[in-house]
C-alpha atoms as a PDB file:
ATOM      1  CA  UNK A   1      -8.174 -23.495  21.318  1.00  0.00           C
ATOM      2  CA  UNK A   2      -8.499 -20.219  19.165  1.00  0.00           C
ATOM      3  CA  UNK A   3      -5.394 -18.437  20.942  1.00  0.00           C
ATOM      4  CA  UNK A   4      -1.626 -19.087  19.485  1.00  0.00           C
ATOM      5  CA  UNK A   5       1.288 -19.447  21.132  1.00  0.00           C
ATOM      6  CA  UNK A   6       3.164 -15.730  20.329  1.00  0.00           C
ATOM      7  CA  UNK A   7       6.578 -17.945  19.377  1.00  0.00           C
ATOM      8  CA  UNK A   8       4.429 -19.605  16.688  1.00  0.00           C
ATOM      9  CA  UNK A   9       2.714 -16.490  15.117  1.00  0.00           C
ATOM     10  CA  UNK A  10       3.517 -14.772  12.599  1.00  0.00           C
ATOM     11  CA  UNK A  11       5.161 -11.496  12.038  1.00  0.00           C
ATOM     12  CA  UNK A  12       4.546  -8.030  10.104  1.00  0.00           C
ATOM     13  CA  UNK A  13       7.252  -5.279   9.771  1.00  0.00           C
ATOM     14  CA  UNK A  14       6.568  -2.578  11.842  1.00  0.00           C
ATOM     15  CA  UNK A  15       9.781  -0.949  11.512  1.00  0.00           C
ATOM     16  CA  UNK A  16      10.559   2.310   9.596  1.00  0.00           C
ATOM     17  CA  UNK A  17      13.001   5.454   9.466  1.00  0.00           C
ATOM     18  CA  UNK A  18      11.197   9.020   8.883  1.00  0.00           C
ATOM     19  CA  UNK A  19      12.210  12.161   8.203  1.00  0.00           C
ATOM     20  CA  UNK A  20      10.384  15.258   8.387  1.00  0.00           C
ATOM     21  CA  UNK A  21       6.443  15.216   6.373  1.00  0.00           C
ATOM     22  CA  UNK A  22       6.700  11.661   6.420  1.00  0.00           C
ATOM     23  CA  UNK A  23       4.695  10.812   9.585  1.00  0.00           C
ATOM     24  CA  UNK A  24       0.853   9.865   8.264  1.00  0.00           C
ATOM     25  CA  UNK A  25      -1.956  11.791   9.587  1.00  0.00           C
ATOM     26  CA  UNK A  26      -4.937  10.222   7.969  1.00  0.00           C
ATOM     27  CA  UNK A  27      -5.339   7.733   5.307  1.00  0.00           C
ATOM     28  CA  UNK A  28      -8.360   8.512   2.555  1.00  0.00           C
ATOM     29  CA  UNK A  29     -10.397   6.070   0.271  1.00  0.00           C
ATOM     30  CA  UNK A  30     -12.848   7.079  -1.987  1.00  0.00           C
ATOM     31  CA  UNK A  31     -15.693   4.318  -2.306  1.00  0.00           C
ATOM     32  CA  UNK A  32     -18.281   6.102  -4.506  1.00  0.00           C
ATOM     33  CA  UNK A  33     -19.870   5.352  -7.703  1.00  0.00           C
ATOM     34  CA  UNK A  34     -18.572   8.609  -9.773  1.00  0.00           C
ATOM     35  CA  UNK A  35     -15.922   8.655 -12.001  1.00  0.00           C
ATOM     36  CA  UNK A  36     -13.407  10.453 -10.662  1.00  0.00           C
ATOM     37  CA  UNK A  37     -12.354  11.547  -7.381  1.00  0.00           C
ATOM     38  CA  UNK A  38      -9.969  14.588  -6.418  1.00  0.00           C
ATOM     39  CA  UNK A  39      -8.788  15.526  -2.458  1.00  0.00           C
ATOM     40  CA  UNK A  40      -7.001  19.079  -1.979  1.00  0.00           C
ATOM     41  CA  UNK A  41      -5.406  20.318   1.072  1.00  0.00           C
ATOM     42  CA  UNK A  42      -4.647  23.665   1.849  1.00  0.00           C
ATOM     43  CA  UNK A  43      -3.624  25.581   4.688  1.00  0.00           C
ATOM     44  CA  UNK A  44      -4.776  22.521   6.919  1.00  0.00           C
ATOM     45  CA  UNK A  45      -8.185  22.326   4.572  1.00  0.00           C
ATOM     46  CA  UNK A  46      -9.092  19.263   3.018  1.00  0.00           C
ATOM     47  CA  UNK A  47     -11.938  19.689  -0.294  1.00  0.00           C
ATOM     48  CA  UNK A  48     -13.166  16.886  -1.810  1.00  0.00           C
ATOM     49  CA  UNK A  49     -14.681  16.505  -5.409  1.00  0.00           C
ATOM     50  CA  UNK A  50     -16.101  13.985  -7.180  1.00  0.00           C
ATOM     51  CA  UNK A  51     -18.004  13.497 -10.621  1.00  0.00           C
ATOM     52  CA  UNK A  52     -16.945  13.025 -14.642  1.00  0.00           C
ATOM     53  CA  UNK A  53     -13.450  12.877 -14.750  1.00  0.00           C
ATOM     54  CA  UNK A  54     -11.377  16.698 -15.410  1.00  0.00           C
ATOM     55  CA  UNK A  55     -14.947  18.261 -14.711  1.00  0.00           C
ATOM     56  CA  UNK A  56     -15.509  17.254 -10.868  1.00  0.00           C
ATOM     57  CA  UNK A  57     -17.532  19.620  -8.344  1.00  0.00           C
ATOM     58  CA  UNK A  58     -17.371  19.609  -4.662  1.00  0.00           C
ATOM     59  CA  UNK A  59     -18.636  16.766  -3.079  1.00  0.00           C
ATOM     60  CA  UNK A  60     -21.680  17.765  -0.378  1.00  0.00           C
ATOM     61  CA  UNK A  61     -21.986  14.690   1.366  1.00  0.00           C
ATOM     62  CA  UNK A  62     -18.752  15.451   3.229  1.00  0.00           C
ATOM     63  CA  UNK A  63     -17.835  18.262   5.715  1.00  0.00           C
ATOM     64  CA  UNK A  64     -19.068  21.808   4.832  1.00  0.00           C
ATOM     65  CA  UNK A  65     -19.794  22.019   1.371  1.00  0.00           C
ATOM     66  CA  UNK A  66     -17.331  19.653   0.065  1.00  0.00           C
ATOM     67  CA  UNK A  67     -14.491  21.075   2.749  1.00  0.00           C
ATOM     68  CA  UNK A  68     -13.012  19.260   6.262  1.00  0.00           C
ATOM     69  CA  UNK A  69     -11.687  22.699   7.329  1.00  0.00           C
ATOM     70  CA  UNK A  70      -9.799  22.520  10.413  1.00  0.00           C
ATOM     71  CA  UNK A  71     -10.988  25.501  11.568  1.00  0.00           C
ATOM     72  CA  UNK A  72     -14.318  23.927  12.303  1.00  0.00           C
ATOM     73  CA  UNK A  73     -12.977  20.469  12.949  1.00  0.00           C
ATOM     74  CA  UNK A  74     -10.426  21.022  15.304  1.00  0.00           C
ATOM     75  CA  UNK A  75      -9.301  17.628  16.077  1.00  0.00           C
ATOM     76  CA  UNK A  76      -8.279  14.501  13.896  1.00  0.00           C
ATOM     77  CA  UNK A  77     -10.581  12.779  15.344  1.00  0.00           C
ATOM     78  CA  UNK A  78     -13.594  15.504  14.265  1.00  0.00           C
ATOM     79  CA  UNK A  79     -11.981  15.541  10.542  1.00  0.00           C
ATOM     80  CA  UNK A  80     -11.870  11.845  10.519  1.00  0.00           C
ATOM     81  CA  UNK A  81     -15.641  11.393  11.910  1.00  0.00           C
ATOM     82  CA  UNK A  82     -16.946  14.501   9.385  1.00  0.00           C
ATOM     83  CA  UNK A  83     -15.506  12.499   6.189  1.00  0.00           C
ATOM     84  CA  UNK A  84     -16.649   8.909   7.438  1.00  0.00           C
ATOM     85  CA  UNK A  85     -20.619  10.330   7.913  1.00  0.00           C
ATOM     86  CA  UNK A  86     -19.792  10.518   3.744  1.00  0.00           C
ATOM     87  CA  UNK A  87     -21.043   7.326   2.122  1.00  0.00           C
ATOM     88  CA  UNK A  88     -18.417   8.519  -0.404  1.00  0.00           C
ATOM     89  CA  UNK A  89     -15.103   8.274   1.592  1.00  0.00           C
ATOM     90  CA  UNK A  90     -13.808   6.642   4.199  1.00  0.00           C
ATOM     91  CA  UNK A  91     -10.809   7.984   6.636  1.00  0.00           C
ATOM     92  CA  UNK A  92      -8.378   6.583   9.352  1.00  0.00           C
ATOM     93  CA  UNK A  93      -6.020   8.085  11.748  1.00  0.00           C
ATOM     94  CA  UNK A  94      -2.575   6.512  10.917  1.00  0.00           C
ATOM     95  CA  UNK A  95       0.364   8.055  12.620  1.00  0.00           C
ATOM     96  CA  UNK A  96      -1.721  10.600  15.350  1.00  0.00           C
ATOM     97  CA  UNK A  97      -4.646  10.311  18.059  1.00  0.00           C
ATOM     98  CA  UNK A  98      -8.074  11.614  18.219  1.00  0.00           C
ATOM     99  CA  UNK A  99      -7.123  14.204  20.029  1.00  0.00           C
ATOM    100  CA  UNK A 100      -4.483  15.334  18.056  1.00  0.00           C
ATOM    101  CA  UNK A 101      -5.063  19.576  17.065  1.00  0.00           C
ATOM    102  CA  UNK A 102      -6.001  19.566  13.488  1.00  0.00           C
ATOM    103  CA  UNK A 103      -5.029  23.262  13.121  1.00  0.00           C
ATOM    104  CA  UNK A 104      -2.638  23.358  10.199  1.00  0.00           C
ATOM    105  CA  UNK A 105      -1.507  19.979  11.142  1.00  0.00           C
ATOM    106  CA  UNK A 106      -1.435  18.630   7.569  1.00  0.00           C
ATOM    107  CA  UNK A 107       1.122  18.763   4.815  1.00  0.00           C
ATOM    108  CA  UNK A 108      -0.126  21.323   2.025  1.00  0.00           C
ATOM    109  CA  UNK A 109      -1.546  19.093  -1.300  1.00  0.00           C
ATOM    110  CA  UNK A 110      -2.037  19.687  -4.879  1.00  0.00           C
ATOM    111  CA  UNK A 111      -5.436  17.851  -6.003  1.00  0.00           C
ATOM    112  CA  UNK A 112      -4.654  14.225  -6.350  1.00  0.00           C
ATOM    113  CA  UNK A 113      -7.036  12.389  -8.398  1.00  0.00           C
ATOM    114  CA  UNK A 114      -7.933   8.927  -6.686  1.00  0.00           C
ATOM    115  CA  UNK A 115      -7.960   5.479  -9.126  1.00  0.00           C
ATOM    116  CA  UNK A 116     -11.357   4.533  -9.913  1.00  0.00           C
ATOM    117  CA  UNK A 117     -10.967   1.162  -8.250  1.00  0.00           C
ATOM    118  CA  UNK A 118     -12.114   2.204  -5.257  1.00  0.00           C
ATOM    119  CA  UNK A 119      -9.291   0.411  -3.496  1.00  0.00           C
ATOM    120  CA  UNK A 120      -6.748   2.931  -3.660  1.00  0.00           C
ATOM    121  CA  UNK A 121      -5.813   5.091  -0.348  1.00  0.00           C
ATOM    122  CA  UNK A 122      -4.165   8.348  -0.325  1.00  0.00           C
ATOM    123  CA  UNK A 123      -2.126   9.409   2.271  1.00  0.00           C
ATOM    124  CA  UNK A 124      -2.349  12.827   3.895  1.00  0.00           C
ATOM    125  CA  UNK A 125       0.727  13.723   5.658  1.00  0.00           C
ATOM    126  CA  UNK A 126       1.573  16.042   9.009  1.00  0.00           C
ATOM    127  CA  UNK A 127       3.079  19.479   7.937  1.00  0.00           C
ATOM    128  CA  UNK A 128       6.005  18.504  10.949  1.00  0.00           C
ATOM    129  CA  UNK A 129       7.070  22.191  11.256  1.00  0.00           C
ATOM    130  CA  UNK A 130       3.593  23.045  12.690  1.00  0.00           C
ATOM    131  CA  UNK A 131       2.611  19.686  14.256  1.00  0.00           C
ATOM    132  CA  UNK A 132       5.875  19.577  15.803  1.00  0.00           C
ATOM    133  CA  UNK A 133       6.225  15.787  15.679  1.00  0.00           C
ATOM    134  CA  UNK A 134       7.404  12.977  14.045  1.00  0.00           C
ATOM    135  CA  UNK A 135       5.181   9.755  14.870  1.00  0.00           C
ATOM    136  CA  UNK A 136       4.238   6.022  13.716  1.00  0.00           C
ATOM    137  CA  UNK A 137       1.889   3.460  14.634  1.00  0.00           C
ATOM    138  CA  UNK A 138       3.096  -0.333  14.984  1.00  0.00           C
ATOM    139  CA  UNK A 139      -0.174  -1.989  13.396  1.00  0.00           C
ATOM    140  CA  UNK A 140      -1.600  -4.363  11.211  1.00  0.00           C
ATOM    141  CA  UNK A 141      -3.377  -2.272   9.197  1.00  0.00           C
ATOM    142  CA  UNK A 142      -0.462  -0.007   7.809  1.00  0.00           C
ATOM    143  CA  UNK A 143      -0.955  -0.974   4.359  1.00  0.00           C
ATOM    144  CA  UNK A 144      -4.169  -2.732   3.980  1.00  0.00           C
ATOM    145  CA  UNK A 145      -7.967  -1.253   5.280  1.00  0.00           C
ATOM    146  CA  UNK A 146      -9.294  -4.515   5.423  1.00  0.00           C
ATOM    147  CA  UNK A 147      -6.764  -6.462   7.402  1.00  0.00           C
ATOM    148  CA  UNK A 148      -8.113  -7.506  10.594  1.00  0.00           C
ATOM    149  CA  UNK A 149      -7.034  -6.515  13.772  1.00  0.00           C
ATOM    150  CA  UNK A 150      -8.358  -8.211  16.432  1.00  0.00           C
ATOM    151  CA  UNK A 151      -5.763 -10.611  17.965  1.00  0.00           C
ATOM    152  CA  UNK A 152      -2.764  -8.761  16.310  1.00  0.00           C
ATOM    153  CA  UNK A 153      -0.290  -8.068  19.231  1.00  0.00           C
ATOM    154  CA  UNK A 154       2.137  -4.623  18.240  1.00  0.00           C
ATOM    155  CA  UNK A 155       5.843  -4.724  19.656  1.00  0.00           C
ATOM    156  CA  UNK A 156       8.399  -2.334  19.860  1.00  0.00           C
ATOM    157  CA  UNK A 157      11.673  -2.968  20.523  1.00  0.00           C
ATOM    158  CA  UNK A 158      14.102   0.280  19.898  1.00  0.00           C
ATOM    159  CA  UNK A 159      13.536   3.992  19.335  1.00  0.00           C
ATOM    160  CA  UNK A 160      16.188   6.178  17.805  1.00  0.00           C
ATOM    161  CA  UNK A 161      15.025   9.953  17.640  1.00  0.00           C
ATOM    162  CA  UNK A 162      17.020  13.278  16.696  1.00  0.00           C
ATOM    163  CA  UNK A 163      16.063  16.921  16.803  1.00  0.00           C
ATOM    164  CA  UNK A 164      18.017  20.124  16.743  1.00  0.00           C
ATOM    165  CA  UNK A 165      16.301  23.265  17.290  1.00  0.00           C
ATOM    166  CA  UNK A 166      18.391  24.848  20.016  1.00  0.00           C
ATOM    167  CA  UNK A 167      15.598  25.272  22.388  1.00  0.00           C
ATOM    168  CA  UNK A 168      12.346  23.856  23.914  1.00  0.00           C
ATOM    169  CA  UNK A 169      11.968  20.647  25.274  1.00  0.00           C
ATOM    170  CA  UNK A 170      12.071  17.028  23.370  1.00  0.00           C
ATOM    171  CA  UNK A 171       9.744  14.122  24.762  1.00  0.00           C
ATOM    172  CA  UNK A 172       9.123  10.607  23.412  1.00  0.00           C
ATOM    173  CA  UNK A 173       6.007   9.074  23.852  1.00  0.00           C
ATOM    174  CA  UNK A 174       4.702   5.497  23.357  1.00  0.00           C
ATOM    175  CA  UNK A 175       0.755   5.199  23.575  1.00  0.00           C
ATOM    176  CA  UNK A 176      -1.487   2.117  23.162  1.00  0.00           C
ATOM    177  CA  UNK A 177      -4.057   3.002  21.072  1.00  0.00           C
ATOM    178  CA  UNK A 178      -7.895   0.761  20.992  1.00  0.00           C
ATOM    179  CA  UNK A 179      -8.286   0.358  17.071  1.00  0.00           C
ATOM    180  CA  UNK A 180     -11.876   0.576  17.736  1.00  0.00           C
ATOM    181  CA  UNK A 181     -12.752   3.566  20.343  1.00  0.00           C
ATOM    182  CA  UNK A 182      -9.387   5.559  19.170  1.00  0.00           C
ATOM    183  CA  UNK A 183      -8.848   5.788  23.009  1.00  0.00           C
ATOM    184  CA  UNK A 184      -5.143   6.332  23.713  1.00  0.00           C
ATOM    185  CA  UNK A 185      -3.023   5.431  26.556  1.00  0.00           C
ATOM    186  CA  UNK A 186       0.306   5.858  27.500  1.00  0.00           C
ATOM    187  CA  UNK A 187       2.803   3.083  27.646  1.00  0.00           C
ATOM    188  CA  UNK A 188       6.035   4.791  28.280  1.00  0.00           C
ATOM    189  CA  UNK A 189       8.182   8.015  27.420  1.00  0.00           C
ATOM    190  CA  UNK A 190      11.198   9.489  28.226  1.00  0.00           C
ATOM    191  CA  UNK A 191      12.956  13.290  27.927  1.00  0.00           C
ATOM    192  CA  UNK A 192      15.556  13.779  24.926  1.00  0.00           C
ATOM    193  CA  UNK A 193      18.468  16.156  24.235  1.00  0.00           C
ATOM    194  CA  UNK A 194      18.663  19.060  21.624  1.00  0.00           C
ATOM    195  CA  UNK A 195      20.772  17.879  18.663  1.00  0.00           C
ATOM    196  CA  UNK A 196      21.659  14.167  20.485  1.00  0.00           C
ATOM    197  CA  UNK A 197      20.300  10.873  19.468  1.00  0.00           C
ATOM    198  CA  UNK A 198      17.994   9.551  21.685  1.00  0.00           C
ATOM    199  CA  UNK A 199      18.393   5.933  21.869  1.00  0.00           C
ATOM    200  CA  UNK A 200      15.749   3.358  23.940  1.00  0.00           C
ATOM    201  CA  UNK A 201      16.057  -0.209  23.394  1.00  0.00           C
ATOM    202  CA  UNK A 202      13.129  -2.102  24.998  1.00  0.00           C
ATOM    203  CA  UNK A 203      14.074  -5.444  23.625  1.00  0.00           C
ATOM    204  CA  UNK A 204      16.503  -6.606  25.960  1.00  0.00           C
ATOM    205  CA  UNK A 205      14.955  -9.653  28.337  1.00  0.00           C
ATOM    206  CA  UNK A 206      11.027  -9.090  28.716  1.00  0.00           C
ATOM    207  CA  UNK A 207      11.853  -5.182  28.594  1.00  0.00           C
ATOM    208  CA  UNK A 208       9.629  -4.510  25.375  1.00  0.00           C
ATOM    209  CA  UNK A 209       6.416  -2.796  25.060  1.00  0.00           C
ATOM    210  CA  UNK A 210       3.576  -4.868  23.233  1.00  0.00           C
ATOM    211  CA  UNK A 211       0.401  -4.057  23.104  1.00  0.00           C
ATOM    212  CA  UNK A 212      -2.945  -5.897  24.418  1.00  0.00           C
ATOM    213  CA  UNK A 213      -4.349  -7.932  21.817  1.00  0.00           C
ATOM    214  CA  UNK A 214      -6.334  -5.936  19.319  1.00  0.00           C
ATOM    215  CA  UNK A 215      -4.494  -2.675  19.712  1.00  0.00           C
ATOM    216  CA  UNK A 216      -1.719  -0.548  18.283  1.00  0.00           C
ATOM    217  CA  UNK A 217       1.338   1.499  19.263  1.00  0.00           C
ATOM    218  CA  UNK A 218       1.703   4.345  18.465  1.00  0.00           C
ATOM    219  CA  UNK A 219       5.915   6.069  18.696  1.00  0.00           C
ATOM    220  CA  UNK A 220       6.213  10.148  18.806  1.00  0.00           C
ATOM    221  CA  UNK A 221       8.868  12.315  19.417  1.00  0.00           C
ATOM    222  CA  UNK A 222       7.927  15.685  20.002  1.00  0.00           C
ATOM    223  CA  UNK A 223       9.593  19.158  20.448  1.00  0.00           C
ATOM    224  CA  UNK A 224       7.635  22.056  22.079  1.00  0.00           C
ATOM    225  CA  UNK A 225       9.133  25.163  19.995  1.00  0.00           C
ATOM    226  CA  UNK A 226      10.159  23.996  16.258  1.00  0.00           C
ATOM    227  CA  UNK A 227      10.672  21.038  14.313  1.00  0.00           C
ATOM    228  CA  UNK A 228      12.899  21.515  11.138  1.00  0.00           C
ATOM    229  CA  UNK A 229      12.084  20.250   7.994  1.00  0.00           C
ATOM    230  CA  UNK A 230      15.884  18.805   7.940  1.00  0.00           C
ATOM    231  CA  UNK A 231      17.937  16.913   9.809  1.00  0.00           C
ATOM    232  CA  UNK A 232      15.121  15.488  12.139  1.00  0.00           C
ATOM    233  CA  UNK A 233      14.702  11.698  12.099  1.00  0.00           C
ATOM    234  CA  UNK A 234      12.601   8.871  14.419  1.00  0.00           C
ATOM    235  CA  UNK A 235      13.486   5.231  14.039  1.00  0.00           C
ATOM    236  CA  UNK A 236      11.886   2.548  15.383  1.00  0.00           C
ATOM    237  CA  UNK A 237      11.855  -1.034  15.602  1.00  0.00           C
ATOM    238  CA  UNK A 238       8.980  -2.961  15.824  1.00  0.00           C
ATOM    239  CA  UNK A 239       7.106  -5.508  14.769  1.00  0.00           C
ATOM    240  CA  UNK A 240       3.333  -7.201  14.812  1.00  0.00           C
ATOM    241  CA  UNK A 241       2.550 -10.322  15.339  1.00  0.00           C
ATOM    242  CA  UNK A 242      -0.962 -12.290  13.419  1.00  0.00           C
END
């Protein structure tokens, strides 16, 4: 038999407690020959350079002249598709969808020079007082591109969320997400309070969300109007099992 009893598999952390700009919108690796390697982002641009190392130019192979503007790709999942058509670079979506509005979404970035091993990944984080949400993904393949995921089952057990703002309206979300289409779909969610901690727990009996094999989880709280950069936290416990 290939398939493994879930008591006898192992387990990943998929637990984590973030604040504001911590949430992961897309994770970067440059796999080129050149030297040196540089990503920029700024005002919800990302420009890419590559070449001799203090003296690299923008890299045409990707986006518009070197650039992944989100102007003209409006989406994560158009940003993550324009970089990937680059036999230079290779992007994932992390802690967001496909769908996701790319419109100053991401965390402004001073140019960060990759390590010319070709193995390092660079994270580019959601600006959260214009994406308005703090999210994470239960999977696998957190820290490591090449872990597979077919099998891997993602779990989530608790949720612990707070926002104050004063206004608007706050709304958890849990969506299952195919690791291979990007398609999203979603699991559960439930309506919080202005500046009270949401608390879910989803482990008691069989009352936990997992995942079909093969796919992720992905947690977001949301607010509609604003989304300090302090005092706004998501927690969740999960795990994943191999």
């Amino acid at each position: 038999m290939e398939y493994q009893h879930l008591a006898t598999r192992r387990k990943l952390n998929g637990s984590a407690a973030l604040s504001a700009d911590e949430s992961v919108a897309l994770a970067v690796r440059y796999q080129g020959t050149q030297a040196s390697a540089t990503i920029t982002v700024s005002s919800g641009d990302i420009t890419f350079k590559v070449g001799t190392a203090g003296a690299e130019a923008v890299d045409s192979t990707v986006g518009v002249a070197g650039v992944v503007a989100d102007g003209t790709y409006t989406t994560l999942g158009a940003m993550v598709d324009a970089i990937n058509v680059s036999p230079n670079w290779h992007a994932e979506i992390v802690d967001g969808l496909r769908a996701d509005v790319s419109t100053a979404a991401l965390k402004t970035m001073s140019e960060y020079t990759l390590a010319p091993t070709r193995i390092e990944v660079k994270n580019l984080v959601f600006d959260t007082s214009a994406f308005l949400s703090l999210s994470y993904r239960i999977s696998a393949r957190r820290s490591n591109f090449a872990r597979t995921q077919k099998g891997c089952v993602s779990i989530l057990e608790e949720v612990k969320a707070l926002v104050n703002v004063g206004s608007g309206t706050l709304t958890l979300n849990v969506y299952e997400i195919d690791t291979v289409s990007g398609a999203s779909t979603l699991r559960a969610t439930a309506a919080g309070t202005d500046n009270s901690e949401l608390s879910l727990s989803f482990a008691s009996g069989n009352s936990d969300v997992r995942s079909e094999a093969g796919k992720d989880l992905l947690v977001r709280y949301t607010c509609s109007v604003d989304l300090p950069d302090t005092g706004a936290y998501l927690r969740v416990n999960g795990h994943v099992l191999v």
